[in-house]
C-alpha atoms as a PDB file:
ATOM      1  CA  UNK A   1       0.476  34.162  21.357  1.00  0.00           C
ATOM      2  CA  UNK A   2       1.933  34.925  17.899  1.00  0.00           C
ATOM      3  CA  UNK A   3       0.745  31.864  16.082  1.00  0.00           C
ATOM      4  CA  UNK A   4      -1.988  32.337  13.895  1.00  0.00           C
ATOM      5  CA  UNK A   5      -4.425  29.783  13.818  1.00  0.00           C
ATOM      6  CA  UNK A   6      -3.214  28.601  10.516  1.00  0.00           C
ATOM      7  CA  UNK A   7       0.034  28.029  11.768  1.00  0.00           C
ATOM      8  CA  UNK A   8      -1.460  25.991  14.706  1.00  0.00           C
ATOM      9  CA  UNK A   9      -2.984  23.840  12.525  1.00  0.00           C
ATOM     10  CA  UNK A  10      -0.251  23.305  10.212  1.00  0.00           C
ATOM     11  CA  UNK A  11       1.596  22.141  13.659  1.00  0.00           C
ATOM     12  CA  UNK A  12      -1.249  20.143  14.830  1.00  0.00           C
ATOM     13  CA  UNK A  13      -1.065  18.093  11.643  1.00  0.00           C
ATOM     14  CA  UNK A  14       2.304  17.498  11.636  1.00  0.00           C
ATOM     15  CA  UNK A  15       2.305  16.097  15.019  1.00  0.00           C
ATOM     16  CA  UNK A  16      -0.041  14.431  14.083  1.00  0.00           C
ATOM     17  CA  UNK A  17       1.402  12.442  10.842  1.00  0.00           C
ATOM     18  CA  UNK A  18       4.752  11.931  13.197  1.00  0.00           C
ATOM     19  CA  UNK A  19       2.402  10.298  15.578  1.00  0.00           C
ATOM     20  CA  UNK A  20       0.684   8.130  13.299  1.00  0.00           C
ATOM     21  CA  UNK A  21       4.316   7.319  11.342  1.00  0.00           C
ATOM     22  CA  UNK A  22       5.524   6.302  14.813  1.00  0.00           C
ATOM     23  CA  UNK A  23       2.529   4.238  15.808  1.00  0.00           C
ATOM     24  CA  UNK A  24       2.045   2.542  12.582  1.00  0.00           C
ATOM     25  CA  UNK A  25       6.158   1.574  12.410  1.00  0.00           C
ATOM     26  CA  UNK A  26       5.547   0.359  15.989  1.00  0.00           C
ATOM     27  CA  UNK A  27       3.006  -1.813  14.917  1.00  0.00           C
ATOM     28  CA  UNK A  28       4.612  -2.943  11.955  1.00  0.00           C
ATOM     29  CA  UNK A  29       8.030  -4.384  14.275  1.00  0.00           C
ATOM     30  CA  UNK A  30       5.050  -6.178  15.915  1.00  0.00           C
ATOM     31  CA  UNK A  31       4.788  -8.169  13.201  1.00  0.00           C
ATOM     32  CA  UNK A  32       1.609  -6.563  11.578  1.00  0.00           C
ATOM     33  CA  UNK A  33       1.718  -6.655   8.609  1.00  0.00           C
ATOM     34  CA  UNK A  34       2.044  -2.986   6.549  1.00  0.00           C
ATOM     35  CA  UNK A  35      -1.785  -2.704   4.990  1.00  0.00           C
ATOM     36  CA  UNK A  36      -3.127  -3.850   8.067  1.00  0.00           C
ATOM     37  CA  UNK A  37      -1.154  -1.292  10.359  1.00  0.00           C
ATOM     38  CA  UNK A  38      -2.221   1.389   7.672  1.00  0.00           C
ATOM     39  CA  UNK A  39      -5.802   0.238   7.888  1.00  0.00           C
ATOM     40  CA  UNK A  40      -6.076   0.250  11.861  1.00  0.00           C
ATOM     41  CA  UNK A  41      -4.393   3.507  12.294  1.00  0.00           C
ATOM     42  CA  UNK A  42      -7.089   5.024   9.513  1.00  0.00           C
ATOM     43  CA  UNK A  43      -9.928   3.322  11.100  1.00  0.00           C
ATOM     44  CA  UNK A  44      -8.889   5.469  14.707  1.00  0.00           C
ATOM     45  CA  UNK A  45      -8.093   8.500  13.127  1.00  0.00           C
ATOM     46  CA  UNK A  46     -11.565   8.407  11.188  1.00  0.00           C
ATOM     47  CA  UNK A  47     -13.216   7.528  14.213  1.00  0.00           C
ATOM     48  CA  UNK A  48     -12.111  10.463  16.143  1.00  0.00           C
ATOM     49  CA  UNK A  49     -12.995  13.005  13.733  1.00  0.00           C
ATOM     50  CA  UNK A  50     -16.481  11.383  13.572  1.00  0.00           C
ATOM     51  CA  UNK A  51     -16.725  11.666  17.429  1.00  0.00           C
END
């Protein structure tokens, strides 16, 4: 209760990066390759802000 909304976001954002940084290294021990994990992960997060 006292967050400002600013703050919230800030904290939103960096769960988000930590999200994507763990998702993207996950993909990349996969075996896909770096650009293309980069690329995929972009393509999602673009796609939900569109939705």
């Amino acid at each position: 209760p006292s967050l400002k909304d600013e703050e919230l976001d800030v904290i939103g954002e960096l769960i988000s990066n930590m999200y994507g940084a763990v998702e993207v290294n996950k993909l990349i021990k996969e075996g896909t390759p770096k650009k293309e994990a980069l690329n995929g992960f972009m393509k999602r997060v673009m796609g939900s802000i569109d939705s």
